[in-house]
C-alpha atoms as a PDB file:
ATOM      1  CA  UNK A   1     -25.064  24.810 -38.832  1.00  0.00           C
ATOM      2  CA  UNK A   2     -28.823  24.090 -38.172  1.00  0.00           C
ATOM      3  CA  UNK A   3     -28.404  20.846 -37.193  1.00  0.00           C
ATOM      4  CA  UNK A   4     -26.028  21.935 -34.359  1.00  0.00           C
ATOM      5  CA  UNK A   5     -28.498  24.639 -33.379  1.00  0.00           C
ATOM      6  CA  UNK A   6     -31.339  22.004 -33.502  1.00  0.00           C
ATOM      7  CA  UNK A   7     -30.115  20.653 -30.764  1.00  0.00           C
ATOM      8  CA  UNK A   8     -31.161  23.638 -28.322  1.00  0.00           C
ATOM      9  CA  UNK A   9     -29.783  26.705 -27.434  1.00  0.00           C
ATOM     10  CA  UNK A  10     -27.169  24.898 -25.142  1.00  0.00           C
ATOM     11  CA  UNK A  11     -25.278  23.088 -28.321  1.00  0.00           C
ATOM     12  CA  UNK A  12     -23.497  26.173 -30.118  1.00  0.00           C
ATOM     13  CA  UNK A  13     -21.683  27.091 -26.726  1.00  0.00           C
ATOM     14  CA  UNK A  14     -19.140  24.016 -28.066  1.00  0.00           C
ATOM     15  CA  UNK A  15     -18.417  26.646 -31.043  1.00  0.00           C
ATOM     16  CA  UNK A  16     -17.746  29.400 -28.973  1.00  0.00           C
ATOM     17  CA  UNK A  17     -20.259  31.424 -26.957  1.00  0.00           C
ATOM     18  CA  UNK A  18     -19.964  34.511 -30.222  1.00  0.00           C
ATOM     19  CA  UNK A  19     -21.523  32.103 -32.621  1.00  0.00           C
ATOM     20  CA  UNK A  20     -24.977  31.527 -30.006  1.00  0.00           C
ATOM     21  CA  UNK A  21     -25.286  35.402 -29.281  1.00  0.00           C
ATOM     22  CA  UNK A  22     -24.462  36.338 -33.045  1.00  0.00           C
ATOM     23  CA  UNK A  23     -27.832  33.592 -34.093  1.00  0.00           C
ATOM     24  CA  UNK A  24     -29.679  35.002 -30.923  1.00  0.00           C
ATOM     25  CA  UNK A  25     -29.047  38.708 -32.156  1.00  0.00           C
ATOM     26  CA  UNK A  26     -30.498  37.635 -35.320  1.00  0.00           C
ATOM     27  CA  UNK A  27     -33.377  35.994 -33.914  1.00  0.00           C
ATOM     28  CA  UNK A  28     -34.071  39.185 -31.595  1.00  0.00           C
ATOM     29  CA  UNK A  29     -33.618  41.198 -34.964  1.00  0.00           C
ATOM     30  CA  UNK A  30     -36.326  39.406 -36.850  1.00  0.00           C
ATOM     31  CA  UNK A  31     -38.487  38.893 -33.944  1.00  0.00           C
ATOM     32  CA  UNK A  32     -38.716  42.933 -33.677  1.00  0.00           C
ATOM     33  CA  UNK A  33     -38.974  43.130 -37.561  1.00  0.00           C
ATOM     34  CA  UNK A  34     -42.173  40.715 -37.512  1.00  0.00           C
ATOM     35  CA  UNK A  35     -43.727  42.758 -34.625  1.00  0.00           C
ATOM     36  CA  UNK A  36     -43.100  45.687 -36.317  1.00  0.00           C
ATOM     37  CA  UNK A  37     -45.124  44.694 -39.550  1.00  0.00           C
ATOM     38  CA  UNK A  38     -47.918  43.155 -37.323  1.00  0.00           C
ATOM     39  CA  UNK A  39     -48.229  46.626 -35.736  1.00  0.00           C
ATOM     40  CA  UNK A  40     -48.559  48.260 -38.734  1.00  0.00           C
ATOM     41  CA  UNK A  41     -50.977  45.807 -39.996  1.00  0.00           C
ATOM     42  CA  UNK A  42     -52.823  45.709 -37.098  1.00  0.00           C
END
């Protein structure tokens, strides 16, 4: 599965367009998660 996402964010849309907003909703999730923590570090 990485290696098909490696190739950009245009690749998984050959799997079906779920699959790229199910890894970008994860992405989103831990982007929010990190910024949280950096907020309460900072």
């Amino acid at each position: 599965m990485s290696d098909s996402y490696r190739g950009g964010p245009f690749r998984p849309l050959d799997m079906g367009e779920t699959f790229y907003f199910k890894q970008l909703s994860n992405f989103k999730a831990c982007f929010f998660k990190i910024e949280r923590a950096c907020h309460v570090l900072y």
